[in-house]
Protein backbone atom coordinates (compact mmCIF):
# COMPACT_ATOMS: atom_id res chain seq x y z
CA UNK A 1 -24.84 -70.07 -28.24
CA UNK A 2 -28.01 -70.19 -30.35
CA UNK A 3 -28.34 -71.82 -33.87
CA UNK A 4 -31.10 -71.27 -36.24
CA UNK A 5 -34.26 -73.62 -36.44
CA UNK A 6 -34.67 -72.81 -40.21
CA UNK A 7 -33.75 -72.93 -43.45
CA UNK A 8 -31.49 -70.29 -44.32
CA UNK A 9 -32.74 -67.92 -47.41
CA UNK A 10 -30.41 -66.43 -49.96
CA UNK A 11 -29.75 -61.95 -49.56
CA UNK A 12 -32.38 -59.95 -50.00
CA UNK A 13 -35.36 -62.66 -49.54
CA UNK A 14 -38.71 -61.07 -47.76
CA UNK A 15 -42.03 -61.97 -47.69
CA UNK A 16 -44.72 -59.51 -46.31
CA UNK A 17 -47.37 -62.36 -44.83
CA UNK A 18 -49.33 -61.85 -42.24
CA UNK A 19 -47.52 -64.18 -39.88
CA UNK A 20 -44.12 -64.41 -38.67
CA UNK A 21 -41.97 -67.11 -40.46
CA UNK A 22 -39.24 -68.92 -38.01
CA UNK A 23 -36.74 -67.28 -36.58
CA UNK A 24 -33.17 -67.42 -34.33
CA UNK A 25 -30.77 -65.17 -32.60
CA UNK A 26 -27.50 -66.19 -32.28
CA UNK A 27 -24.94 -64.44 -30.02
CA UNK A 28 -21.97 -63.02 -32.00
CA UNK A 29 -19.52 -64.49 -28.79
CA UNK A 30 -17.63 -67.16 -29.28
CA UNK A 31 -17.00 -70.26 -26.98
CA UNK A 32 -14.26 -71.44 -26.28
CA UNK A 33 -12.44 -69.70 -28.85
CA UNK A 34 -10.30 -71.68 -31.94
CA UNK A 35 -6.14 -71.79 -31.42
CA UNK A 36 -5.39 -68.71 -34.28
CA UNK A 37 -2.12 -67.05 -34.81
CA UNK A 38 -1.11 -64.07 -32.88
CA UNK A 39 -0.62 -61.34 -35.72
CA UNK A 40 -1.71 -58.24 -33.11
CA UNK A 41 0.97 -55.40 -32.85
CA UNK A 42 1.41 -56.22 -28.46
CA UNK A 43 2.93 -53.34 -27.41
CA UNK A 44 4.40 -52.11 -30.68
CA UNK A 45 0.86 -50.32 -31.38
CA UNK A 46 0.79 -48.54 -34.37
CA UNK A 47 -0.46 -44.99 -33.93
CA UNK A 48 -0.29 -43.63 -37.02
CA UNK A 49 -3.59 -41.71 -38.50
CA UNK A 50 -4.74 -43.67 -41.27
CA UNK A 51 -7.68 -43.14 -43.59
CA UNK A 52 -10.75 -46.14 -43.06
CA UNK A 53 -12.19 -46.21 -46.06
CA UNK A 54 -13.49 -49.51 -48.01
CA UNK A 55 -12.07 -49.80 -51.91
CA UNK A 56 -14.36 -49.62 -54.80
CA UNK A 57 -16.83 -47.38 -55.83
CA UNK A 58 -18.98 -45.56 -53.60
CA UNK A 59 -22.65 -45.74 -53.00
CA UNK A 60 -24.64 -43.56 -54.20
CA UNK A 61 -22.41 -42.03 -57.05
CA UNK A 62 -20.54 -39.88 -54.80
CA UNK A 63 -17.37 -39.06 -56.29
CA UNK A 64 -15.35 -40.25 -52.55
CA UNK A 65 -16.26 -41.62 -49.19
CA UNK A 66 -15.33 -38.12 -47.85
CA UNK A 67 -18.20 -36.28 -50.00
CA UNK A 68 -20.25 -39.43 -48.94
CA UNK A 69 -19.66 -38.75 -45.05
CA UNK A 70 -19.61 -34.91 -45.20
CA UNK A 71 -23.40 -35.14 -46.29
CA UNK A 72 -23.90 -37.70 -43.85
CA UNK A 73 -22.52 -36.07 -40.64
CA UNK A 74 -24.73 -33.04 -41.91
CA UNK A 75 -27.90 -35.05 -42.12
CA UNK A 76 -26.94 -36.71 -38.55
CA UNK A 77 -26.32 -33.52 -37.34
CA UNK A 78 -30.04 -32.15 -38.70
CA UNK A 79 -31.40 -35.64 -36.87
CA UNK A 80 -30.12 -34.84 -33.61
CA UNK A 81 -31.74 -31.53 -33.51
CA UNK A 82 -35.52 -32.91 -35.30
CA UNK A 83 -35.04 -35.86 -32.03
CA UNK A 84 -34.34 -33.18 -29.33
CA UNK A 85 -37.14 -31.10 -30.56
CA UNK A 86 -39.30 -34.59 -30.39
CA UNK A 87 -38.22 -35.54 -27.04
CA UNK A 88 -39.53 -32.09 -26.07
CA UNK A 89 -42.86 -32.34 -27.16
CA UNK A 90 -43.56 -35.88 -25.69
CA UNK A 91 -42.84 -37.52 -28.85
CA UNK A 92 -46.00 -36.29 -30.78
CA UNK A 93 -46.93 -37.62 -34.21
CA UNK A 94 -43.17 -38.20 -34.84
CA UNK A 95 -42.58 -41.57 -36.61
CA UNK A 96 -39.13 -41.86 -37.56
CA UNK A 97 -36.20 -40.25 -39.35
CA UNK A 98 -34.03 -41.79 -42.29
CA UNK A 99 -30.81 -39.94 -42.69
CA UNK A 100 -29.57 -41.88 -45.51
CA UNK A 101 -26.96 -40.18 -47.30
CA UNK A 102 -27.67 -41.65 -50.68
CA UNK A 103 -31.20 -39.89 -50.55
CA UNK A 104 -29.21 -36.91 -50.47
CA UNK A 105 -32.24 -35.33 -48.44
CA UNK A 106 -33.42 -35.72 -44.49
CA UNK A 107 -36.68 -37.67 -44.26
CA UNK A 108 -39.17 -36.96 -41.10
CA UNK A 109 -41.99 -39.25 -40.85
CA UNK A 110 -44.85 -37.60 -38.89
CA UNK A 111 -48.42 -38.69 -38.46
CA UNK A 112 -51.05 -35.82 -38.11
CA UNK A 113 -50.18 -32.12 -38.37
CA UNK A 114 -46.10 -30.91 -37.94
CA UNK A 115 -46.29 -28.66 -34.55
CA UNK A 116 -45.41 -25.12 -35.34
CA UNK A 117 -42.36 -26.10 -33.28
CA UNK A 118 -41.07 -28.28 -35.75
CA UNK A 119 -42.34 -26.77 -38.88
CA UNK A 120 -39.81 -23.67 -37.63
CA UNK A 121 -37.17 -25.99 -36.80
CA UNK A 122 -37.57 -27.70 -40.76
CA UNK A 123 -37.29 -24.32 -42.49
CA UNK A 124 -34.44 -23.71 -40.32
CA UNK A 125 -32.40 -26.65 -40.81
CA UNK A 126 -33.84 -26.81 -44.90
CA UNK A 127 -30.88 -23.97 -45.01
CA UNK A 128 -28.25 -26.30 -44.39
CA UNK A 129 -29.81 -29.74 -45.86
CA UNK A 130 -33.13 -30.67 -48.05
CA UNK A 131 -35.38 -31.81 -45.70
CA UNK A 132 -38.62 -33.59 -46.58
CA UNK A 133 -41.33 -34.32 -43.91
CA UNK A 134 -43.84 -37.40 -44.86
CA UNK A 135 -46.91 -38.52 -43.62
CA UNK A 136 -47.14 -41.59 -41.57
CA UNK A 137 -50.30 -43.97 -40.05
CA UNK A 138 -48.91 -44.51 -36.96
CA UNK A 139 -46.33 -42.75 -34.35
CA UNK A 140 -43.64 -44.20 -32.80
CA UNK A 141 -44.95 -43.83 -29.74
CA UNK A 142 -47.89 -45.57 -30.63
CA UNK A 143 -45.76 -48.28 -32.39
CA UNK A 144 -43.56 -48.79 -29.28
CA UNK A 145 -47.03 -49.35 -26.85
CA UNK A 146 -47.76 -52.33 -28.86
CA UNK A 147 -44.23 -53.35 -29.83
CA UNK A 148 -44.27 -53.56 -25.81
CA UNK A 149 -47.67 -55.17 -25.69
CA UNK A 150 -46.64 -57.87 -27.11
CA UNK A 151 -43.50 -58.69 -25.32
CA UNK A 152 -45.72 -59.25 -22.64
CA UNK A 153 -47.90 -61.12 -24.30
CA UNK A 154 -45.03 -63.72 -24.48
CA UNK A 155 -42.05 -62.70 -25.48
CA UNK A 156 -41.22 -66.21 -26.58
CA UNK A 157 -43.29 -66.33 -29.33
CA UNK A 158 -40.75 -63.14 -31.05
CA UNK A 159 -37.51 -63.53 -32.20
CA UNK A 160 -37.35 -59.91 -33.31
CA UNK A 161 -40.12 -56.53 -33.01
CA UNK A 162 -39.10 -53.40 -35.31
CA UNK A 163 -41.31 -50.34 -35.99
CA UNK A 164 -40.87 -49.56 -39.26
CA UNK A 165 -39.47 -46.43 -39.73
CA UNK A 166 -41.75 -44.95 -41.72
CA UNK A 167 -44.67 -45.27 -39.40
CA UNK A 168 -46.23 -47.78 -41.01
CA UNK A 169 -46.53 -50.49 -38.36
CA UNK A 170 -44.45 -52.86 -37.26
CA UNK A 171 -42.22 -56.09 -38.75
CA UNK A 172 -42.32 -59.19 -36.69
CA UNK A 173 -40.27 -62.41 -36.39
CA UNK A 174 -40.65 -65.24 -34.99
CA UNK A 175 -40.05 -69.62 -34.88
CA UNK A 176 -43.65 -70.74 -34.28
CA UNK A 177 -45.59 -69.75 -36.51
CA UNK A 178 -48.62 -71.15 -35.23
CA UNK A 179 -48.27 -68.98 -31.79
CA UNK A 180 -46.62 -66.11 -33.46
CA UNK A 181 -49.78 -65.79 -35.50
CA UNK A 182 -51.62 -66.11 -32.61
CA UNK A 183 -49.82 -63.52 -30.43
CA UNK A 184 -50.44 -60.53 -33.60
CA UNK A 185 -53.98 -61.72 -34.14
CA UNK A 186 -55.85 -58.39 -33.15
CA UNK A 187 -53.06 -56.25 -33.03
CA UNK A 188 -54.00 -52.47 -33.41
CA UNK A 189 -51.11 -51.42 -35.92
CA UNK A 190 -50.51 -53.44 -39.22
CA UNK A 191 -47.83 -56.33 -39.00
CA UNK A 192 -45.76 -57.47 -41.94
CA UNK A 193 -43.93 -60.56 -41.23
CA UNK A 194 -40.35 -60.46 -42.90
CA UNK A 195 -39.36 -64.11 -43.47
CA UNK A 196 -35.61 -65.45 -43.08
CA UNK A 197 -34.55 -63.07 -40.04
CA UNK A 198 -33.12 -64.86 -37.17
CA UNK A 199 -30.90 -63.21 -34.63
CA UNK A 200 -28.72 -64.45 -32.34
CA UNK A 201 -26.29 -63.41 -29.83
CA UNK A 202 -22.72 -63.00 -31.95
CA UNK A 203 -4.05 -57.73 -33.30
CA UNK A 204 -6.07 -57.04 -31.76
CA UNK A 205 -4.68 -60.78 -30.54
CA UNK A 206 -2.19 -59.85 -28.50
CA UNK A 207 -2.80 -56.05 -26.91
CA UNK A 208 -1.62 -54.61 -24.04
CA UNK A 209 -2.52 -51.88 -21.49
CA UNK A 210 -3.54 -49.30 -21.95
CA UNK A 211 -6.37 -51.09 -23.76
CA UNK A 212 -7.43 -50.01 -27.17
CA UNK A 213 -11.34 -50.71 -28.63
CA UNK A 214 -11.94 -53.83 -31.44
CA UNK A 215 -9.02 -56.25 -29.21
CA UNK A 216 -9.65 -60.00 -28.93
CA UNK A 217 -10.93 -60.97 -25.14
CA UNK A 218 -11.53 -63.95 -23.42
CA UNK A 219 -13.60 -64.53 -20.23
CA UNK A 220 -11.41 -66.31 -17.97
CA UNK A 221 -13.84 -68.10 -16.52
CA UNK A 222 -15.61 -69.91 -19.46
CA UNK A 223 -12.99 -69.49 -22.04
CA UNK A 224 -15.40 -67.66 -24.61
CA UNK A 225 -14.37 -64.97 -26.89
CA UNK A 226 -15.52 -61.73 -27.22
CA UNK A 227 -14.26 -58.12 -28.54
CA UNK A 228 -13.37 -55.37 -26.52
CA UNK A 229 -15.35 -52.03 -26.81
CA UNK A 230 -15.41 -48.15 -26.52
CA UNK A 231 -13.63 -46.60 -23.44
CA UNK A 232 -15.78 -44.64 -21.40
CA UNK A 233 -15.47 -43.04 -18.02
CA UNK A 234 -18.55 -43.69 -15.23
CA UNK A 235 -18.41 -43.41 -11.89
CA UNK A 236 -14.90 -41.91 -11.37
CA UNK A 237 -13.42 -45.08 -13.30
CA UNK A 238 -12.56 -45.69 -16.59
CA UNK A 239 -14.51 -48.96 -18.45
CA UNK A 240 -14.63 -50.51 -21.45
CA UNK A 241 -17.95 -51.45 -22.97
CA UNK A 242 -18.99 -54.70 -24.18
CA UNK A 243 -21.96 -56.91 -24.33
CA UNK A 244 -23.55 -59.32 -21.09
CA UNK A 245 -23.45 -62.08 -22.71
CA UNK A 246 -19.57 -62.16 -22.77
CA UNK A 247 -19.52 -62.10 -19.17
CA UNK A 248 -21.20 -61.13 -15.72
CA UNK A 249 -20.47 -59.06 -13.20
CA UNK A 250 -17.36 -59.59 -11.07
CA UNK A 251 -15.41 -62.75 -14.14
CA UNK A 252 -11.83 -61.35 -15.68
CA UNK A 253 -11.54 -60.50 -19.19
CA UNK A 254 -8.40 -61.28 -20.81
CA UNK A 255 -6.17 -60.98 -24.10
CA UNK A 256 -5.54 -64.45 -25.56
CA UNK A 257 -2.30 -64.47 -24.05
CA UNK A 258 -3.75 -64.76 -20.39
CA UNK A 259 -2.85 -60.83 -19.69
CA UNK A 260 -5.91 -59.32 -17.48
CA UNK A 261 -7.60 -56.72 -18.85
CA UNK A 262 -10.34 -56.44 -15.70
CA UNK A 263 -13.18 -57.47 -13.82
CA UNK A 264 -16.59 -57.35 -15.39
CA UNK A 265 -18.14 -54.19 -13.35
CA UNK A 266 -21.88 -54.20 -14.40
CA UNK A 267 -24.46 -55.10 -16.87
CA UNK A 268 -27.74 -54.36 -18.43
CA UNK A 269 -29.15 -56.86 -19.85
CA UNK A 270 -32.21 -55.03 -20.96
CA UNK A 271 -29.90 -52.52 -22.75
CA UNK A 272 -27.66 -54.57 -23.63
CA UNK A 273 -24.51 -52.70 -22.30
CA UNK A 274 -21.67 -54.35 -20.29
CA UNK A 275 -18.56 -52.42 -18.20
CA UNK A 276 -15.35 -53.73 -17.75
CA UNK A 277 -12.94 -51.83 -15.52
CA UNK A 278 -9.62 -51.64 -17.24
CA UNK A 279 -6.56 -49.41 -18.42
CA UNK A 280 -7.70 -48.28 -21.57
CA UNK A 281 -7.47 -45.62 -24.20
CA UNK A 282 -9.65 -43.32 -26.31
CA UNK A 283 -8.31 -45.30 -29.53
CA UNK A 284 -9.69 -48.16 -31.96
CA UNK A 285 -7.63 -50.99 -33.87
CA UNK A 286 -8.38 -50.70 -37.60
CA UNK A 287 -7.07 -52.40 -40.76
CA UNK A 288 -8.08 -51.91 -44.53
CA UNK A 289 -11.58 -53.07 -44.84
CA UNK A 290 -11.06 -56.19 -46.67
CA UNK A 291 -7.33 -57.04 -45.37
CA UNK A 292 -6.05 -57.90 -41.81
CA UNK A 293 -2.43 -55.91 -42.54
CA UNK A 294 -1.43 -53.28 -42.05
CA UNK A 295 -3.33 -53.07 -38.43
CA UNK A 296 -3.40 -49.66 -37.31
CA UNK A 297 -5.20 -47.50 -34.18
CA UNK A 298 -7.32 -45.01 -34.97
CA UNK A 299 -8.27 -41.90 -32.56
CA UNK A 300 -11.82 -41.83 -31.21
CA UNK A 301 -13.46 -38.45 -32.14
CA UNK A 302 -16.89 -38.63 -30.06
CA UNK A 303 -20.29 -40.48 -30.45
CA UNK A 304 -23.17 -39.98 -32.90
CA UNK A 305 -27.06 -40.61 -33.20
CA UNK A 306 -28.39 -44.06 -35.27
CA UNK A 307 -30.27 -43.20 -37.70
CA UNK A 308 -31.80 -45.37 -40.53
CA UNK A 309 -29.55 -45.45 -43.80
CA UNK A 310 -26.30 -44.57 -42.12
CA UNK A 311 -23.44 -45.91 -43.36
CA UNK A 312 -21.07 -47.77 -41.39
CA UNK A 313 -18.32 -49.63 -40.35
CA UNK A 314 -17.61 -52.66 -37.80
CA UNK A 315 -14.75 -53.40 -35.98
CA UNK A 316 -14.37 -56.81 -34.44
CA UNK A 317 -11.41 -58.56 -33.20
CA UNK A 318 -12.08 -61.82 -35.03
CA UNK A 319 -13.66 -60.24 -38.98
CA UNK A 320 -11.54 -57.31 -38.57
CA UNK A 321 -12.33 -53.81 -40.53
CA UNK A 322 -15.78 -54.35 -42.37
CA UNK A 323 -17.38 -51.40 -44.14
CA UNK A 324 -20.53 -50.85 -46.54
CA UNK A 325 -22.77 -51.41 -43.55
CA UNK A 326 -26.20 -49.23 -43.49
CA UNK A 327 -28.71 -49.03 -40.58
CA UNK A 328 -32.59 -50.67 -41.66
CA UNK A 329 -33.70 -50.47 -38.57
CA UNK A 330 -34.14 -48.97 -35.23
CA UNK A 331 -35.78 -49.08 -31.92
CA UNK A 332 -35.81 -52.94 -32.69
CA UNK A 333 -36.59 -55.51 -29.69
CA UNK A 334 -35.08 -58.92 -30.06
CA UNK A 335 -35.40 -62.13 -27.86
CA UNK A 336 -32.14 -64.26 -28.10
CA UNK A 337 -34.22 -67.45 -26.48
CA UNK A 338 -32.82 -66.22 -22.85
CA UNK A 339 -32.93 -62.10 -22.50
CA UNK A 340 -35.45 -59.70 -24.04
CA UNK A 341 -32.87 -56.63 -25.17
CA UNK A 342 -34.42 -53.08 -26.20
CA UNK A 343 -33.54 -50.46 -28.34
CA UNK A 344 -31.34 -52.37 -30.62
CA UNK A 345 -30.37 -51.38 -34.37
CA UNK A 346 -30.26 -53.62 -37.29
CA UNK A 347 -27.58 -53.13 -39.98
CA UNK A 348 -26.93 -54.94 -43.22
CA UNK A 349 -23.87 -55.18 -45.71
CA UNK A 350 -24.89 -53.62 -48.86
CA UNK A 351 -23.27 -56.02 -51.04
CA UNK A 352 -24.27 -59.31 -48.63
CA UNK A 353 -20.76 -59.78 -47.53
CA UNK A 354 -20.00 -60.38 -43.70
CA UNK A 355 -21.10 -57.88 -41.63
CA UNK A 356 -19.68 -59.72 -38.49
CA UNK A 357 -19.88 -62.83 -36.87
CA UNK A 358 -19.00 -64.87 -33.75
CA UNK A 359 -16.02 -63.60 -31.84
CA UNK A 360 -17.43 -59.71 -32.55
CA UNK A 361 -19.67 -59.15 -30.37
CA UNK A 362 -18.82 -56.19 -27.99
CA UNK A 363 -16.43 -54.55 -30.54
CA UNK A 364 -16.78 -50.99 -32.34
CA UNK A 365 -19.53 -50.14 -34.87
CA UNK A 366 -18.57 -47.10 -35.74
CA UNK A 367 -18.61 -43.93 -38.59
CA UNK A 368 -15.41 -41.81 -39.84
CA UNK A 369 -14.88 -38.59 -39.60
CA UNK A 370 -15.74 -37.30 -42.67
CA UNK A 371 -12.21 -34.73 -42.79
CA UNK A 372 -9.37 -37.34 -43.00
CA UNK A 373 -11.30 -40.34 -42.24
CA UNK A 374 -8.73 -41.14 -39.84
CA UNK A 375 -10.36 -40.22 -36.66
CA UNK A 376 -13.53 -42.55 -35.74
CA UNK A 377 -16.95 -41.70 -34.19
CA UNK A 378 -18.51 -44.45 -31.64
CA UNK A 379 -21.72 -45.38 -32.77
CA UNK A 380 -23.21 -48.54 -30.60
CA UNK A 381 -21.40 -51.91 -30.10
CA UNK A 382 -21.80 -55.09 -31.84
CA UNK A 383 -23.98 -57.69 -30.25
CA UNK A 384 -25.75 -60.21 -32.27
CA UNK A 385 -26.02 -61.90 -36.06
CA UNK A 386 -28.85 -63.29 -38.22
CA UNK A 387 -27.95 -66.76 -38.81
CA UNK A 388 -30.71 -66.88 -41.34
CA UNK A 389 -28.35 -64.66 -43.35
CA UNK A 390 -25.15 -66.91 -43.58
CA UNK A 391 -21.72 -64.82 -45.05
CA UNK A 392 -18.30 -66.45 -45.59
CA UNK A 393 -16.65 -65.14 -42.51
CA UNK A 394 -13.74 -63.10 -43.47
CA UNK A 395 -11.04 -61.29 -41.05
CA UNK A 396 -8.42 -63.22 -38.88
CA UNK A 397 -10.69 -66.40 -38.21
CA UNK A 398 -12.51 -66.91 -41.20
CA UNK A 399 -13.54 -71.44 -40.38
CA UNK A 400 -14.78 -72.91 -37.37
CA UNK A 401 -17.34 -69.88 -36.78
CA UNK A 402 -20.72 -68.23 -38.04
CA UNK A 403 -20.51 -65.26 -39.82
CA UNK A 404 -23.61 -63.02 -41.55
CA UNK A 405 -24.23 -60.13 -43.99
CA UNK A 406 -27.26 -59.04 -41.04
CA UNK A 407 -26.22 -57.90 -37.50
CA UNK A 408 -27.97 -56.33 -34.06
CA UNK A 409 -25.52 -53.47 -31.94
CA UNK A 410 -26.29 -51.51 -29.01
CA UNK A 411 -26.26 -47.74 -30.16
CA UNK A 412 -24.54 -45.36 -28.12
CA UNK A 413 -28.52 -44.21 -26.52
CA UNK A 414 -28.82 -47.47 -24.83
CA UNK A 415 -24.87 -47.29 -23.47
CA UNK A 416 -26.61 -43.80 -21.77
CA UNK A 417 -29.91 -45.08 -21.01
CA UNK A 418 -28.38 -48.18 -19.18
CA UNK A 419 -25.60 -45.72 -17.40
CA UNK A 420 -26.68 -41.76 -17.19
CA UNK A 421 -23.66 -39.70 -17.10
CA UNK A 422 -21.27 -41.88 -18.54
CA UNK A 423 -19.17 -40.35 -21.15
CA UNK A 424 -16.64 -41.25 -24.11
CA UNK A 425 -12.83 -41.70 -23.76
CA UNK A 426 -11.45 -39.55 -26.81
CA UNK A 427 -8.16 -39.61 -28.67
């Protein structure tokens, strides 16, 4: 486990320097997990649909979080097809895409001239959503050359390296300042350092087969505790996901109670994406964001896209249900002081509560859908907190752990970039 080598600053604090202030990543697993009580349903699961949904008012003065996620599925939906369309074309001048549904509109970042390709695809798709196509000074493609630059450069002088998603360079972290300033010196896109980041690698307490996603797990060999994720089906088996720092290949997984719930089968450490062969189910434990009762299983529906300003929900063993979670950031590379992990996204509570903490990491992150709430869509797996961001932890073990209103997850493209072919286990 990693702790931060800075001050922690307050929500919201962010300073656009030319240098990287210091910066941590801290693991959202927990060693050797704290003695809790058991409340988990063992095998008295409740499968009854509820609705996810957190109380209070809704951003973005929708009148319910099912007008709220309507729009949004619609704008994911127009996202897929804009990144398909990208991906044929090489990439392009394409920068980025914010499908935040408070904008009420699809934003496309694009440096240069829209290909007719594109343009057609815009007006097609401006029939079913407002869609609004901005100019950018840099591509992602070109922002991802140097992102990757200067991981090789060292990537021990980064904590964190995000291309902003509107094409305007990229945001850098970092806990020397002296080298990190050193190691952007000359860079060909424009840095903005963003001070106070630091991330670090981060019932359900008593399940049984088959296994459900967002259960409590220990590795039986060093005694940490983890989450269990998605259910997915690769190579003629079925897995659950979870993160490599909660185990390696060939160490059991377990409930707290001892019960085996399987060998570690792989990991990508690159990707960030762990397999654990086990019994397990297309389903999710839930409770009432804010509560730990009643605990309930939810039906998995599918996977979507991350896309900046999505809003979503986590679903660790240890914080339990946590909603009013949007996506800042994409594409993001982070260095957790052993492993260099790709691809990541960066999510934030809207109101600075915690977002997760230790114990999570390897459980859901994951969107409702938008008809009854009561069925959920995968949409990565949680892997690591800002410590530099510091949140009462809240859920089932709320002392003797690090919680924060910041987190890193895997999206569901690195889960099929580490593993081609492997699919979802539905409801």
């Amino acid at each position: 486990m990693y702790s931060s080598l800075r001050t922690a600053r307050g929500p919201g604090f962010r300073s656009r320097l030319t240098v990287v202030l210091g910066a941590v990543l801290l693991v959202a697993g927990l060693g050797p997990a704290p003695a809790v009580a058991s409340p988990g349903p063992g095998s008295g699961k409740d499968t009854s649909p509820r609705a996810v949904e957190p109380p209070g008012e809704v951003p973005g003065g929708f009148a319910s979080w099912k007008e709220l996620l309507t729009l949004q599925k619609k704008l994911v939906t127009a996202a897929d097809r804009v990144t398909a369309a990208v991906e044929g074309l090489g990439g392009g001048g394409f920068a980025g895409i914010v499908a935040a549904p408070q904008n009420r509109e699809l934003r496309i970042h694009w440096k240069g001239a829209v290909p007719g390709r594109v343009a057609d695809l815009v007006t097609e798709l401006r029939e079913d959503v407002p869609v609004r196509v901005l100019p950018a000074a840099f591509s992602a493609r070109e922002l991802k050359r140097e992102a990757d630059r200067l991981v090789r450069v060292s990537a021990g002088a980064f904590t964190s390296i995000t291309p902003n998603v509107d094409g305007s360079g990229l945001t850098v972290t970092g806990a020397d300042v002296r080298l990190t300033r050193s190691k952007v010196a000359g860079s060909a896109v424009s840095v903005t350092v963003e001070a106070g980041v630091a991330p670090a690698p981060a019932s359900r307490w008593n399940d049984s087969p088959p296994w459900w996603a967002g259960a409590a797990a220990r590795n039986s060999a060093t005694g940490a505790g983890c989450s269990t994720g998605w259910t997915v089906s690769y190579g003629g088996a079925t897995r659950m996901l979870s993160v490599p720092h909660c185990g390696t290949p060939g160490q059991l997984m377990t409930d707290p109670t001892g019960e085996p719930i399987g060998p570690v089968a792989a990991a990508n450490v690159p990707r960030d994406v762990m397999l654990v062969t086990a019994t397990a189910a297309g389903r999710v434990y839930n409770n009432y964001p804010g509560t730990i009762s009643p605990e309930f299983g939810n039906k998995v529906a599918g996977t979507t896209g991350t896309y900046v300003g999505m809003m979503l929900c986590t679903s660790g063993a240890y914080s339990g249900t946590v909603c009013l979670c949007q996506v800042k950031a994409v594409g993001v590379t982070i260095y957790t002081g052993r492993d260099t992990i790709f691809g990541m996204a960066r999510v934030e509570h809207t109101q600075y509560k915690n977002a997760a903490g230790q114990g999570d990491s390897g459980g859901p992150v994951e969107t409702p859908d938008p008809t009854e709430l009561t069925e959920q869509y995968a949409v990565g797996t949680i892997s690591a907190i800002d410590t530099s961001a510091p949140a009462a932890c809240t859920g089932y073990v709320v002392t003797g752990r690090v919680c924060s209103w910041r987190l890193y997850y895997t999206p569901w493209s690195n889960v099929t970039a580490a593993y081609p072919g492997i699919t979802i286990v539905t409801g």
